[in-house]
PDB file of N, CA and C in Angstrom:
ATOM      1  N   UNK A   1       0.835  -1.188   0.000  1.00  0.00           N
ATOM      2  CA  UNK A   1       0.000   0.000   0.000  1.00  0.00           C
ATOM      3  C   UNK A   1       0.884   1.258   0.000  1.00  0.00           C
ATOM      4  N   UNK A   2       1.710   1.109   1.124  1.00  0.00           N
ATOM      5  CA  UNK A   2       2.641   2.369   1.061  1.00  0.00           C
ATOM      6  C   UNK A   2       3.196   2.544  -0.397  1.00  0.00           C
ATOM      7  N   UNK A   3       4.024   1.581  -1.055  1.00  0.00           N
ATOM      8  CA  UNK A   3       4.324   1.958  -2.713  1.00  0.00           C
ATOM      9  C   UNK A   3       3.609   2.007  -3.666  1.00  0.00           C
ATOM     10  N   UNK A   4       2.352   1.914  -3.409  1.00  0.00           N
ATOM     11  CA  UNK A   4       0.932   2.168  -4.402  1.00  0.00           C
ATOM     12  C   UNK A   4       0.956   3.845  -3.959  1.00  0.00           C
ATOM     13  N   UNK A   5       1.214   4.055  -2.675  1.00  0.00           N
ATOM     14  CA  UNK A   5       1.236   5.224  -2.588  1.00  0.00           C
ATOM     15  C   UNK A   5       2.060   6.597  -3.184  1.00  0.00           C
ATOM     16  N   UNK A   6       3.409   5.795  -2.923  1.00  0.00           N
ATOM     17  CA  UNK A   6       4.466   6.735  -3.730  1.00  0.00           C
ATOM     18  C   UNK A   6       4.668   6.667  -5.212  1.00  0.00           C
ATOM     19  N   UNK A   7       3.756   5.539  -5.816  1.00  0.00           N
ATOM     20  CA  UNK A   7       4.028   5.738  -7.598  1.00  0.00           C
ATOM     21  C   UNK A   7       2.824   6.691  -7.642  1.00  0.00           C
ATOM     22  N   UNK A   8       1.859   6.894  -7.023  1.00  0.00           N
ATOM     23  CA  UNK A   8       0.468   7.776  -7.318  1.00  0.00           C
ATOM     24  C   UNK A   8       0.820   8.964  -7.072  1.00  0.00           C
ATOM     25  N   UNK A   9       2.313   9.504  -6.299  1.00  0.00           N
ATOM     26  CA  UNK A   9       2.144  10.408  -6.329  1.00  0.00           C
ATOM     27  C   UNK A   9       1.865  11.755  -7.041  1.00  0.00           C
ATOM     28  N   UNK A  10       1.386  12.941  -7.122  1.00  0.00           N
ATOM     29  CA  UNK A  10       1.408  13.474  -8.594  1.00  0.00           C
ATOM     30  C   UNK A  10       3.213  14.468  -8.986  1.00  0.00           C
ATOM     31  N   UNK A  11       3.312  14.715 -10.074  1.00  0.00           N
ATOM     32  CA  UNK A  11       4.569  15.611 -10.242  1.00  0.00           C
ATOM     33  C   UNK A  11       4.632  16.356  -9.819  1.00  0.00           C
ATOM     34  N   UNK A  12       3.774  17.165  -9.545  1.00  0.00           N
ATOM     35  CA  UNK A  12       3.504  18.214  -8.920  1.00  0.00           C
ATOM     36  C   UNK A  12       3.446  18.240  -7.573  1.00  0.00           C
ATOM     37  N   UNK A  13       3.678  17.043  -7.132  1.00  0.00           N
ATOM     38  CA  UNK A  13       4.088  17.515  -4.853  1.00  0.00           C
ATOM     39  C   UNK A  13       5.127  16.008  -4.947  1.00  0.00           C
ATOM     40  N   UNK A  14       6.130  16.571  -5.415  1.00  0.00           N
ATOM     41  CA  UNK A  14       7.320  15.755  -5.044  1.00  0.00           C
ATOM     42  C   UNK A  14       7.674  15.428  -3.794  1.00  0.00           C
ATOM     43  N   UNK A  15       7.556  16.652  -2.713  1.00  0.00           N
ATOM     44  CA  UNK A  15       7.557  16.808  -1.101  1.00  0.00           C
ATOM     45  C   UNK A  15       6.738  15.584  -0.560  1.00  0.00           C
ATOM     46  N   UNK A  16       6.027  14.938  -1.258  1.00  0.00           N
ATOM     47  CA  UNK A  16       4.925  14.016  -0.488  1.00  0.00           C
ATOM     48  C   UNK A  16       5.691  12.590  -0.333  1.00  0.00           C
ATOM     49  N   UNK A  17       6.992  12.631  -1.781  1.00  0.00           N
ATOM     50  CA  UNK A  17       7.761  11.194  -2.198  1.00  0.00           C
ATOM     51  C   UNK A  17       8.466  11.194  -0.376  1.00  0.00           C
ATOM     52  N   UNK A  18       8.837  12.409   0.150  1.00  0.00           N
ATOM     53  CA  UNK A  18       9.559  11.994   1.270  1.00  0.00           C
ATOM     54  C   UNK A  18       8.537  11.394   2.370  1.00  0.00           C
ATOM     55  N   UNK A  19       7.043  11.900   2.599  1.00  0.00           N
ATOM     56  CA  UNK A  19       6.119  10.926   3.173  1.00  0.00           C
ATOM     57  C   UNK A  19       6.548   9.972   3.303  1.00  0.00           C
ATOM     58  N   UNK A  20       6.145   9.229   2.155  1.00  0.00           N
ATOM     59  CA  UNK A  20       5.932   7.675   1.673  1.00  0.00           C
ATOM     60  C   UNK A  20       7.361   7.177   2.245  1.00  0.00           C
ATOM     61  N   UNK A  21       8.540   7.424   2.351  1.00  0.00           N
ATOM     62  CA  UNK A  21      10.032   7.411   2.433  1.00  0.00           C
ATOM     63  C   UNK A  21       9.907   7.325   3.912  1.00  0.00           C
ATOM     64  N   UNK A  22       8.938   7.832   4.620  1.00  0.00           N
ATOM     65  CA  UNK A  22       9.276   7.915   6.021  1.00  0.00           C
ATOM     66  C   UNK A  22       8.533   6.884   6.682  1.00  0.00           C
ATOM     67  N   UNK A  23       7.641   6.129   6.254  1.00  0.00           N
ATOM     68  CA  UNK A  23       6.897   5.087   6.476  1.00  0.00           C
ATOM     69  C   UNK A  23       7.818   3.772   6.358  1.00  0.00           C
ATOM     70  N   UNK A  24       8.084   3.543   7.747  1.00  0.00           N
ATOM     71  CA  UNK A  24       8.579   1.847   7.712  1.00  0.00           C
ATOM     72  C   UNK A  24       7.751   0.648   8.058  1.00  0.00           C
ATOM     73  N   UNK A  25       7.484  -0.461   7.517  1.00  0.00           N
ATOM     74  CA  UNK A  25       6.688  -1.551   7.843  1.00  0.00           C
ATOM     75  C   UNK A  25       7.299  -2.497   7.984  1.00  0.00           C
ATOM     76  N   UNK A  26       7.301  -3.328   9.281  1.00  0.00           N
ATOM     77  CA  UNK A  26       7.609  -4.485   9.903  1.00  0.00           C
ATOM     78  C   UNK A  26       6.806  -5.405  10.488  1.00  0.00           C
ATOM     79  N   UNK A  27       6.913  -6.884   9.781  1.00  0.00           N
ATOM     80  CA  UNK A  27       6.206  -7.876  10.258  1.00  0.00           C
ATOM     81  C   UNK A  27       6.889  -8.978  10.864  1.00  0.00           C
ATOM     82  N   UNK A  28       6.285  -9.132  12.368  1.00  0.00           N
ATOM     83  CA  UNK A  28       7.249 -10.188  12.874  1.00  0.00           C
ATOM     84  C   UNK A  28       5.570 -11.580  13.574  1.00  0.00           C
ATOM     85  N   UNK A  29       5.907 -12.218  12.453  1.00  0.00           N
ATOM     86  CA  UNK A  29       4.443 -13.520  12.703  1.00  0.00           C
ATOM     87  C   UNK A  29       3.485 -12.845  12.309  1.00  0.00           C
ATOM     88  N   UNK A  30       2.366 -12.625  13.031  1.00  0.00           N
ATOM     89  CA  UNK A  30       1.287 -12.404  12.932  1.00  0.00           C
ATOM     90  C   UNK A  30       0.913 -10.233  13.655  1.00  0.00           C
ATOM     91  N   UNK A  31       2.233 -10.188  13.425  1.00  0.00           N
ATOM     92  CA  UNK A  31       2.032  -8.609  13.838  1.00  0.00           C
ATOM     93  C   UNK A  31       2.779  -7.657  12.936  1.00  0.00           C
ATOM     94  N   UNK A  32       1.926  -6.301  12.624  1.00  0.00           N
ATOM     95  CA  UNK A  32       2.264  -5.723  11.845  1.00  0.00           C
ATOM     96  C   UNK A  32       2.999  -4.499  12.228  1.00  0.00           C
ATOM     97  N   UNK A  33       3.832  -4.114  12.226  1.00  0.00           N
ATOM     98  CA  UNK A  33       4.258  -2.726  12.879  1.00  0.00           C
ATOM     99  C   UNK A  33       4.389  -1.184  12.393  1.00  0.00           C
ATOM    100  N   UNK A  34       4.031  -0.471  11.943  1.00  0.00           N
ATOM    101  CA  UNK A  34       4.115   0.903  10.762  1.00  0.00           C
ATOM    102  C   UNK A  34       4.805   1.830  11.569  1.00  0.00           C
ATOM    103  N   UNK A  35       5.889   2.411  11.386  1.00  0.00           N
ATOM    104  CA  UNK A  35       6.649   3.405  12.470  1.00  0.00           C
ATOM    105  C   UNK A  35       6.801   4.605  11.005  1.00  0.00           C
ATOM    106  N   UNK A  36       6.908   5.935  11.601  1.00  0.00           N
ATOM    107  CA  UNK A  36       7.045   6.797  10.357  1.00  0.00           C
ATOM    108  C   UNK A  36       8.123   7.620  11.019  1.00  0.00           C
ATOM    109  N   UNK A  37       8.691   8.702  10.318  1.00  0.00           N
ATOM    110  CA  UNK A  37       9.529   9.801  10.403  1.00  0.00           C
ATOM    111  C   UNK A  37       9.440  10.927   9.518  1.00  0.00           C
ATOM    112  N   UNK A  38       8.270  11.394  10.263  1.00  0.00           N
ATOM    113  CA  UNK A  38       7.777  12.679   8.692  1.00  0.00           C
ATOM    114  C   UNK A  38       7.583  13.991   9.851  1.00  0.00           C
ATOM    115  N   UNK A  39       7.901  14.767   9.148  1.00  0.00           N
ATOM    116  CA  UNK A  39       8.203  16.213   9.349  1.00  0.00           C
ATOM    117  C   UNK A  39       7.069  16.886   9.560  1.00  0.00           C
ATOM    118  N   UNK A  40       6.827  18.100  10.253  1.00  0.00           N
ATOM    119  CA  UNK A  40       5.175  18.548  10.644  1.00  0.00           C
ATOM    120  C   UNK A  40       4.774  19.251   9.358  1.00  0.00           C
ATOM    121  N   UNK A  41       5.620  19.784   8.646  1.00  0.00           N
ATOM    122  CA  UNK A  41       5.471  20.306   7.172  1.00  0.00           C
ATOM    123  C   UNK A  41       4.473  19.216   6.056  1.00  0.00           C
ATOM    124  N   UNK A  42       5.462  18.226   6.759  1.00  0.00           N
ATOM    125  CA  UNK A  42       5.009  17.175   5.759  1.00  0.00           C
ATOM    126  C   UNK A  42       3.020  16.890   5.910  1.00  0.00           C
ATOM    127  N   UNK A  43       3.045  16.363   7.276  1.00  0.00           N
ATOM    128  CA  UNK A  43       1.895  16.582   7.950  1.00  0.00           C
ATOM    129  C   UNK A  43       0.975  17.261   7.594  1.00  0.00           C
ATOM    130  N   UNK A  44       1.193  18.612   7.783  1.00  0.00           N
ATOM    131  CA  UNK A  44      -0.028  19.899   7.361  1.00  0.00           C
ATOM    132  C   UNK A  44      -0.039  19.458   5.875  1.00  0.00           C
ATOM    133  N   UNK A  45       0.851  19.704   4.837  1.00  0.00           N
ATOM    134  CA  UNK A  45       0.559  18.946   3.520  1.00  0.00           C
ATOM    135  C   UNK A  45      -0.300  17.749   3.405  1.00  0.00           C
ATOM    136  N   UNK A  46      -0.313  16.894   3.737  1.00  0.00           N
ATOM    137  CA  UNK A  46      -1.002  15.894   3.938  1.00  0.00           C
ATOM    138  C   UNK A  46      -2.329  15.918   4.104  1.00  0.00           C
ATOM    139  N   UNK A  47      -3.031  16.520   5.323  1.00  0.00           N
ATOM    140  CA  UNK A  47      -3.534  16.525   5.612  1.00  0.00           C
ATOM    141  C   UNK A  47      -4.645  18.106   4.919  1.00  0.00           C
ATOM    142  N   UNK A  48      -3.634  18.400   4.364  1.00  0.00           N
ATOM    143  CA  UNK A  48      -4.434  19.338   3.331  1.00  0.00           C
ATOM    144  C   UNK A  48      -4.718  18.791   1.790  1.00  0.00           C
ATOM    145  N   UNK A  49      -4.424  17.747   1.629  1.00  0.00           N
ATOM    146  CA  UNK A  49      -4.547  16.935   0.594  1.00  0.00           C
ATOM    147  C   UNK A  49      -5.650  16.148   0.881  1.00  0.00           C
ATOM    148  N   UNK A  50      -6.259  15.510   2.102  1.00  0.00           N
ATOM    149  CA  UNK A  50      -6.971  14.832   2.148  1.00  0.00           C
ATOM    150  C   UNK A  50      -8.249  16.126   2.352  1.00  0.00           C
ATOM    151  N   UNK A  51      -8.138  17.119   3.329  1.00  0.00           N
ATOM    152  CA  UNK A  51      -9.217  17.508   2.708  1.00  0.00           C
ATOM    153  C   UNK A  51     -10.090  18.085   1.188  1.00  0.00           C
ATOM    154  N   UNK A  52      -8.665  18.381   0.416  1.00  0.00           N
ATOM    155  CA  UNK A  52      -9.672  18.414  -0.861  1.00  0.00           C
ATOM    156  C   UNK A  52      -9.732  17.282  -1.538  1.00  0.00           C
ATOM    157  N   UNK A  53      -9.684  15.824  -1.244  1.00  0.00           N
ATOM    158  CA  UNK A  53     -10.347  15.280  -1.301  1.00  0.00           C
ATOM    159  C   UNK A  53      -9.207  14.721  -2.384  1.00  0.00           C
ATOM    160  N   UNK A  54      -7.622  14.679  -2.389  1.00  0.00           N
ATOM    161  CA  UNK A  54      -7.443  13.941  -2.779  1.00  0.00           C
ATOM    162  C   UNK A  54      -6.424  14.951  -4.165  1.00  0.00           C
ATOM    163  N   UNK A  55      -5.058  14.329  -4.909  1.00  0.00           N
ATOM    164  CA  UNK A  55      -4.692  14.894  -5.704  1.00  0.00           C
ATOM    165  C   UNK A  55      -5.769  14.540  -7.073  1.00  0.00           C
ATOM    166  N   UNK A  56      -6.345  13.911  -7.405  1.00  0.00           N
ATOM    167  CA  UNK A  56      -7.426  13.387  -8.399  1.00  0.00           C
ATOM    168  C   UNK A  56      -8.615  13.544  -8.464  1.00  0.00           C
ATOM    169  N   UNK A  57      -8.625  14.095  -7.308  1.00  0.00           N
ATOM    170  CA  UNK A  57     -10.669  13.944  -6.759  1.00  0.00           C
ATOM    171  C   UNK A  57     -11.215  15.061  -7.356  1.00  0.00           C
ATOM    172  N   UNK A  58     -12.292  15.198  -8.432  1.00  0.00           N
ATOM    173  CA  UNK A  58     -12.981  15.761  -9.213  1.00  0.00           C
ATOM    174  C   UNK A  58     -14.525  16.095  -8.820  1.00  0.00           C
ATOM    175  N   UNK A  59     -15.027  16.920  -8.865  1.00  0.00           N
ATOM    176  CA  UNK A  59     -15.916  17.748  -8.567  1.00  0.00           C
ATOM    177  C   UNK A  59     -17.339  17.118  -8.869  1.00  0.00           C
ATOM    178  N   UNK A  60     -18.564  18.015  -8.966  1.00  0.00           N
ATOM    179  CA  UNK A  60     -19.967  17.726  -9.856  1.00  0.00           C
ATOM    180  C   UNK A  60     -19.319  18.234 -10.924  1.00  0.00           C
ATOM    181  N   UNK A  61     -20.332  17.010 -11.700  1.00  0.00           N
ATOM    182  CA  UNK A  61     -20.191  17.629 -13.413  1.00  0.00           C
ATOM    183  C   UNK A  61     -18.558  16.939 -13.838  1.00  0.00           C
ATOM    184  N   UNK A  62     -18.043  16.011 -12.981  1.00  0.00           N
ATOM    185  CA  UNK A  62     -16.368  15.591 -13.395  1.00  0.00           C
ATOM    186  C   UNK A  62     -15.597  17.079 -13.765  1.00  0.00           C
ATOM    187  N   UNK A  63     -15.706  17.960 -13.118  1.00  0.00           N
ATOM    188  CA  UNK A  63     -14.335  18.957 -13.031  1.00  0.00           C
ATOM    189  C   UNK A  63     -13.472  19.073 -11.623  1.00  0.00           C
ATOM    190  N   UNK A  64     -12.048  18.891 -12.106  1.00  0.00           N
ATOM    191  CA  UNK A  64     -11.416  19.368 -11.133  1.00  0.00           C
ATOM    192  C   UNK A  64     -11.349  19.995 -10.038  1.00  0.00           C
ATOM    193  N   UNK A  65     -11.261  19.435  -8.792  1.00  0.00           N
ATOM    194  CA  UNK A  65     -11.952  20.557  -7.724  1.00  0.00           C
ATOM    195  C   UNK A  65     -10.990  21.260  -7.331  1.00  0.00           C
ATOM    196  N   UNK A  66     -10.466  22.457  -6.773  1.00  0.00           N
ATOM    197  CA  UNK A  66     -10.013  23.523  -6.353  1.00  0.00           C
ATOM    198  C   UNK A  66      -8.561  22.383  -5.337  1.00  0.00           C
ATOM    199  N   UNK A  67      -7.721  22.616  -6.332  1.00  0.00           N
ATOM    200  CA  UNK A  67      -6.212  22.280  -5.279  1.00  0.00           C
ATOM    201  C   UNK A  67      -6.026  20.652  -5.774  1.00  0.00           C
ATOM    202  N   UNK A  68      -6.907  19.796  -6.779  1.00  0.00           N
ATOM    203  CA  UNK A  68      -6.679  18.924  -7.563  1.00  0.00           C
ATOM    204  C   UNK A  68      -6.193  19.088  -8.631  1.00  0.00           C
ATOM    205  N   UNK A  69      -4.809  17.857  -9.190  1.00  0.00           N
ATOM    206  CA  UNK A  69      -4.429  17.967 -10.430  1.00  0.00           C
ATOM    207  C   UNK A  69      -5.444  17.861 -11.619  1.00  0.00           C
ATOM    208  N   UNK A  70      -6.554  17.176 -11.053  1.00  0.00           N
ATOM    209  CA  UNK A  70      -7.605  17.361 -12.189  1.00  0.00           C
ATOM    210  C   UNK A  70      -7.036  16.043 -13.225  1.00  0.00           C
ATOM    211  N   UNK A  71      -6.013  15.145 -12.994  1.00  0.00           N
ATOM    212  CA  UNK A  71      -5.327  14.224 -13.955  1.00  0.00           C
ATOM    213  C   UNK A  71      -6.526  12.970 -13.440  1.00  0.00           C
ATOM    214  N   UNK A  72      -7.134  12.476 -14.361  1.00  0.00           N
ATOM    215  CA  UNK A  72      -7.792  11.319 -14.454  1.00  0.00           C
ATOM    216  C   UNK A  72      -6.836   9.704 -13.587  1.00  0.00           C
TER     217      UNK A  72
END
């Protein structure tokens, strides 16, 4: 999931490739562990991405919504 994440990223927020970079996953048996190392910069980005709903996420009527690449 995490590298589904970093090929989706768009060209346009390169800053996000270090996200994905800061996400470590470790499995030992039946336990999963996710430890990260991301920056509060990184964070507020983030989390301003999810509220508009996404670098792709398109509007009524399929237009681009405000702060989306609008890329299909």
């Amino acid at each position: 999931m995490v590298g589904m994440g970093r090929l989706n990223t768009p060209e346009n927020q390169s800053d996000l490739l270090r996200l994905w970079d800061g996400i470590k996953v470790e499995q030992a048996d039946k336990k999963v562990t996710l430890t990260t190392d991301i920056g509060q910069d990184l964070i507020d980005q983030l989390l301003k991405l999810m509220q508009s709903g996404g670098p792709n996420h398109r509007g009524p009527g399929g237009q681009p919504r405000p702060g989306g690449s609008g890329k299909p």
